[in-house]
C-alpha atoms as a PDB file:
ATOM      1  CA  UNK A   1      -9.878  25.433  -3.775  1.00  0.00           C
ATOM      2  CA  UNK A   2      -9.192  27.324  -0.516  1.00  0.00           C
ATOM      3  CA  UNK A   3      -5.529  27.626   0.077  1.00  0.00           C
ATOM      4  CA  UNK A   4      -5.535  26.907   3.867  1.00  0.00           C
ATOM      5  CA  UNK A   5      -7.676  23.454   3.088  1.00  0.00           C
ATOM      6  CA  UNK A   6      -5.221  20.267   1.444  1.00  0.00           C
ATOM      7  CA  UNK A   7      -6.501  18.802  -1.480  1.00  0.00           C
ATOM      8  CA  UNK A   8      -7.043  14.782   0.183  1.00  0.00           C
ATOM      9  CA  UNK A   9      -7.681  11.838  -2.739  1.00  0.00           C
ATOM     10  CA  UNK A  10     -10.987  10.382  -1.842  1.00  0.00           C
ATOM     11  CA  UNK A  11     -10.994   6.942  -0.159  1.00  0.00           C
ATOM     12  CA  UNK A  12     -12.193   4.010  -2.757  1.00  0.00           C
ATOM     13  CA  UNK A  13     -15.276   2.622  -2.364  1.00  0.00           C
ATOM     14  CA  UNK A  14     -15.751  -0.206  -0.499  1.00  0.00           C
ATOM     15  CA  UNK A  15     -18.388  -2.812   0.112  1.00  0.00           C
ATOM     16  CA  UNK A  16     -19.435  -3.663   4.174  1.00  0.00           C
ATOM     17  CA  UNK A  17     -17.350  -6.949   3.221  1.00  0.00           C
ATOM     18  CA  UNK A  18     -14.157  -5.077   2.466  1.00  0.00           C
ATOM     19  CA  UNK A  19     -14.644  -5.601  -1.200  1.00  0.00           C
ATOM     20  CA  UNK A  20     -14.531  -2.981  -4.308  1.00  0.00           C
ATOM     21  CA  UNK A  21     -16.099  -3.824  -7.341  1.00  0.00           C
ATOM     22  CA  UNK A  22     -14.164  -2.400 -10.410  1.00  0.00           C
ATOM     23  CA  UNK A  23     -15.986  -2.533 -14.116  1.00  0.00           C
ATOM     24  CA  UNK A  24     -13.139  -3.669 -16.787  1.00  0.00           C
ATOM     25  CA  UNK A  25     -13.790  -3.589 -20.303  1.00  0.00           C
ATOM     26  CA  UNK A  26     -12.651  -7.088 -20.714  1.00  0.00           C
ATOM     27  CA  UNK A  27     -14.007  -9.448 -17.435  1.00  0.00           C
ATOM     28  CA  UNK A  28     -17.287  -6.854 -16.557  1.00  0.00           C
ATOM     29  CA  UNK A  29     -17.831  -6.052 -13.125  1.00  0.00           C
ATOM     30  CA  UNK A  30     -14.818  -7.846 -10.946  1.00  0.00           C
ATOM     31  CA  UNK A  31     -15.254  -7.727  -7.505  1.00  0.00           C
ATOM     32  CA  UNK A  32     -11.833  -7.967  -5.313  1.00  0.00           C
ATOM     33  CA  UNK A  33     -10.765  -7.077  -1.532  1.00  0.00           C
ATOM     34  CA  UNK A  34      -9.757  -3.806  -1.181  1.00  0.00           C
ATOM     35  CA  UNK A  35      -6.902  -3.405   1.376  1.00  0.00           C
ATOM     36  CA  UNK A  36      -7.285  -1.047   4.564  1.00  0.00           C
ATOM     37  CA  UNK A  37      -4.250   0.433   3.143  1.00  0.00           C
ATOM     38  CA  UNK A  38      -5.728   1.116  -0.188  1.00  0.00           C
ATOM     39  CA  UNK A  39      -6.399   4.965  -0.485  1.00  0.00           C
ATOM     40  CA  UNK A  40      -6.621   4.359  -4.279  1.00  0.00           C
ATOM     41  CA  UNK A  41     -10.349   5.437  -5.945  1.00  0.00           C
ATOM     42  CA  UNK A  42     -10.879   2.439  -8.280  1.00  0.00           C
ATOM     43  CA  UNK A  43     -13.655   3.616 -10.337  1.00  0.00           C
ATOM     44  CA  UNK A  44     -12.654   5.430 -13.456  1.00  0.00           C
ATOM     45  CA  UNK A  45     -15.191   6.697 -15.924  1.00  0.00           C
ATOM     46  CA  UNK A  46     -13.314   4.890 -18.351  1.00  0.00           C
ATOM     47  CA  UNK A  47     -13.060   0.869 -17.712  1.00  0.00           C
ATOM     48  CA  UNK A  48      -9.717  -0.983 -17.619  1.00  0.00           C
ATOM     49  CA  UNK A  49      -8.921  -4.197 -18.397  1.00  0.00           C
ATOM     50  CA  UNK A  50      -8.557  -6.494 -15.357  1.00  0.00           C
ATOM     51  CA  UNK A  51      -5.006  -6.888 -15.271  1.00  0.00           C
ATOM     52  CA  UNK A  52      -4.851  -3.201 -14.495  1.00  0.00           C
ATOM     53  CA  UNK A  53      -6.382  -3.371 -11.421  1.00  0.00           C
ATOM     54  CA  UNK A  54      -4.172  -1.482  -9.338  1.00  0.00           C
ATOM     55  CA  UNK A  55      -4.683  -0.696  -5.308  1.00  0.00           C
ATOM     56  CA  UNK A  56      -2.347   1.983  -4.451  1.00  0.00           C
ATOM     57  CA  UNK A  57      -0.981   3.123  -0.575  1.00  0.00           C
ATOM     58  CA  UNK A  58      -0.297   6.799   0.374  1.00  0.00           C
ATOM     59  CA  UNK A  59       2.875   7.557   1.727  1.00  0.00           C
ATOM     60  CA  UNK A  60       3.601   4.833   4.699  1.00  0.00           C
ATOM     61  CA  UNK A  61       5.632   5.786   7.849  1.00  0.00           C
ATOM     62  CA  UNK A  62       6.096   3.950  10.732  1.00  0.00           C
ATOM     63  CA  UNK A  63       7.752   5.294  14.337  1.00  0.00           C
ATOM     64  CA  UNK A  64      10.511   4.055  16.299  1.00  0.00           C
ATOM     65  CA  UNK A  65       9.771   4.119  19.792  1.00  0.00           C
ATOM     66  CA  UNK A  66      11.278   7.065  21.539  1.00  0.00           C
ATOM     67  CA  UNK A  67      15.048   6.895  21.266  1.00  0.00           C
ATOM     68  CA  UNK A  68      17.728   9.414  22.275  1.00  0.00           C
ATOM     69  CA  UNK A  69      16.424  11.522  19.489  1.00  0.00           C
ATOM     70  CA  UNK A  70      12.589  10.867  20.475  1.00  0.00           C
ATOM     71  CA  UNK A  71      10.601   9.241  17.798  1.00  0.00           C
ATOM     72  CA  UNK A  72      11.925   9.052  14.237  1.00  0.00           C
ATOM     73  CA  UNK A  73      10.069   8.120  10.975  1.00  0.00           C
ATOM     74  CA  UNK A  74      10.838   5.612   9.191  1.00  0.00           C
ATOM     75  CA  UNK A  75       9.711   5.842   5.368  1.00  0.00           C
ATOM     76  CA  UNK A  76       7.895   6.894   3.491  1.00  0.00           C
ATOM     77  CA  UNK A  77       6.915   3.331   1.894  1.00  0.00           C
ATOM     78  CA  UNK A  78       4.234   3.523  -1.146  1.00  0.00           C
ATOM     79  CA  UNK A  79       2.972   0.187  -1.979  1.00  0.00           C
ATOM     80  CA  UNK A  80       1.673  -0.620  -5.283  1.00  0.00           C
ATOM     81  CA  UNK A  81      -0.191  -3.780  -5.761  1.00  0.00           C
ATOM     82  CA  UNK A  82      -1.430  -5.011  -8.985  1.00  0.00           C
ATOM     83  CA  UNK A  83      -3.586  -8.821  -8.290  1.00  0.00           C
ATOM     84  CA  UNK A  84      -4.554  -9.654 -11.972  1.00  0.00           C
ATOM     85  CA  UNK A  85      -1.187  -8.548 -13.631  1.00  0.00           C
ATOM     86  CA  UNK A  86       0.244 -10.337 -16.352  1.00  0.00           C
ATOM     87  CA  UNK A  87       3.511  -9.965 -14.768  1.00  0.00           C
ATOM     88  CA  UNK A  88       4.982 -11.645 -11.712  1.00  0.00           C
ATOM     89  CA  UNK A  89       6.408  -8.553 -10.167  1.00  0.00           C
ATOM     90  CA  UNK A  90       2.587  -7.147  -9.154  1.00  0.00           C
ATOM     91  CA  UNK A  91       3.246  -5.918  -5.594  1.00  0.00           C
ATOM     92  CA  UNK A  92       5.603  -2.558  -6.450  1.00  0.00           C
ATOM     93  CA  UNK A  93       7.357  -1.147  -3.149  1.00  0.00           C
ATOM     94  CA  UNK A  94       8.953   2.372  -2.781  1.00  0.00           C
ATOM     95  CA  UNK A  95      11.074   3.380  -0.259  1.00  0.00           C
ATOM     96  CA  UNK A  96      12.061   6.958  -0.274  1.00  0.00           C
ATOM     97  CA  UNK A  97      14.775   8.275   2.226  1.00  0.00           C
ATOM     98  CA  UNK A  98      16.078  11.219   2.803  1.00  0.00           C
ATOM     99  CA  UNK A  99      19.473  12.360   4.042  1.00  0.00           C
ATOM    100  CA  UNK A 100      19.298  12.095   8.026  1.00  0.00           C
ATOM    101  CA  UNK A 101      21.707  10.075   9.827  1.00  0.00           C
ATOM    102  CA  UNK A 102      21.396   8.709  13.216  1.00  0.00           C
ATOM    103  CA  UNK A 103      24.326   7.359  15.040  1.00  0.00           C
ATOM    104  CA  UNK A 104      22.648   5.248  17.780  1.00  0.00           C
ATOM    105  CA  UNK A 105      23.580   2.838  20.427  1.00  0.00           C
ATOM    106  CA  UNK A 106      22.111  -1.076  20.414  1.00  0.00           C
ATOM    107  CA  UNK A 107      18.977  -0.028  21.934  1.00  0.00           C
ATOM    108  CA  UNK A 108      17.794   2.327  19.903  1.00  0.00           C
ATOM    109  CA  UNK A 109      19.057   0.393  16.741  1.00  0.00           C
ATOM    110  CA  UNK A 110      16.774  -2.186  17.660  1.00  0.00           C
ATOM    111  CA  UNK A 111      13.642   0.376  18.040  1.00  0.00           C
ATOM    112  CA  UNK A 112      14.777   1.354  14.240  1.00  0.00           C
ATOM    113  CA  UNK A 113      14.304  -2.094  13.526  1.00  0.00           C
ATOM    114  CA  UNK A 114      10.963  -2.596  14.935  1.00  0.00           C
ATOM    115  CA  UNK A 115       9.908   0.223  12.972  1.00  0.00           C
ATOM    116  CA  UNK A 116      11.030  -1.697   9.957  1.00  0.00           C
ATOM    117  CA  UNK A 117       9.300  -4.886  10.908  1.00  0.00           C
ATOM    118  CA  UNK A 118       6.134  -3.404  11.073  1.00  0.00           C
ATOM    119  CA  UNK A 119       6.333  -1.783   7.130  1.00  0.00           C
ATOM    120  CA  UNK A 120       7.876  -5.133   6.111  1.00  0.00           C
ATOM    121  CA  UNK A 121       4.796  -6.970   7.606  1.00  0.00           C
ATOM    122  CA  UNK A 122       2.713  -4.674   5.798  1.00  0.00           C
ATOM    123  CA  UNK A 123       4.539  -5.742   2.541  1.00  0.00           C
ATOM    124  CA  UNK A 124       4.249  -9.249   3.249  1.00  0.00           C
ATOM    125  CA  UNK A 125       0.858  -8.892   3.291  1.00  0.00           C
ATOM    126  CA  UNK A 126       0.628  -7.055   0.128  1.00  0.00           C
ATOM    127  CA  UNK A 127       2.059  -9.924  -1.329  1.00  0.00           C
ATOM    128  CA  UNK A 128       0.276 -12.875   0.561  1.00  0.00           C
ATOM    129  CA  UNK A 129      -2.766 -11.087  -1.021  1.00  0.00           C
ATOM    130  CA  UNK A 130      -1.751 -11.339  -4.632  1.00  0.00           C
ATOM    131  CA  UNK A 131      -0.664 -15.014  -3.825  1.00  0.00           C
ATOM    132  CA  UNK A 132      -4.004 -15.979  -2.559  1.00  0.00           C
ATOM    133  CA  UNK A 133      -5.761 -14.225  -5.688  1.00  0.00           C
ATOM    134  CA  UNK A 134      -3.880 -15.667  -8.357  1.00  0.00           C
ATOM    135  CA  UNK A 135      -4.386 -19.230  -5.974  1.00  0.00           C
ATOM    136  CA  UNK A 136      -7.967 -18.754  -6.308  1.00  0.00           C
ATOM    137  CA  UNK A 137      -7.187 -17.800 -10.595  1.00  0.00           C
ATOM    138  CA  UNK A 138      -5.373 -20.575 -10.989  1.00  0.00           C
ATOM    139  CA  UNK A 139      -2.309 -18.696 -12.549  1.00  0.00           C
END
């Protein structure tokens, strides 16, 4: 590995539908939707079971517009999503913060809050996705 090069996950494999398909060792080949956020590689030389299906997010950050401090992240946010769990708690959410404070005015609070939104939309439809799977599972 060359020192000056990062070492970057590959991106999963997906089908021209969106789709990954995934051998398990208990359901054979399952094909699922692999989110855009998915950076995840889902085939392991060794099969899992179905339930551990698991689409995975790198680190998430979203940016507040400029504010009197220019643009601040907001995040990370690693999202975890699990569709064929046995549990109920299948879409896992991070959120790491550091230390920074910013005192800021009603304005900019509401640009911080924007840049919320749009990582809690994102979660949303983490979990509208499980939903619809275990809809379509009967579960």
């Amino acid at each position: 590995m060359n020192a000056d090069r990062p070492t970057v996950a590959p991106e999963p494999r997906r089908n021209a539908d969106g789709t990954t398909s995934v051998r398990t060792s208990d359901a054979g080949t399952v094909r699922i939707a692999c989110p855009a956020w998915c950076s995840f590689q889902h085939g392991d030389s060794t099969p899992r079971t179905k339930a551990e299906i698991t689409h995975k997010s790198e680190p998430l950050w979203a940016l507040t517009a400029p504010t009197a401090f220019g643009e601040v992240g907001v995040g990370p946010v690693h999202i975890t999503q699990q569709p064929y769990a046995s549990t109920r708690s299948a879409v896992l959410v991070s959120v790491e913060t550091d230390t920074e404070e910013f005192h800021v005015g009603p304005a900019d609070a509401r640009r911080f809050a924007v840049a919320f939104r749009k990582l809690g939309d994102l979660i949303d439809q983490a979990a509208d996705q499980v939903e619809a799977i275990r809809a379509g599972e009967d579960q």
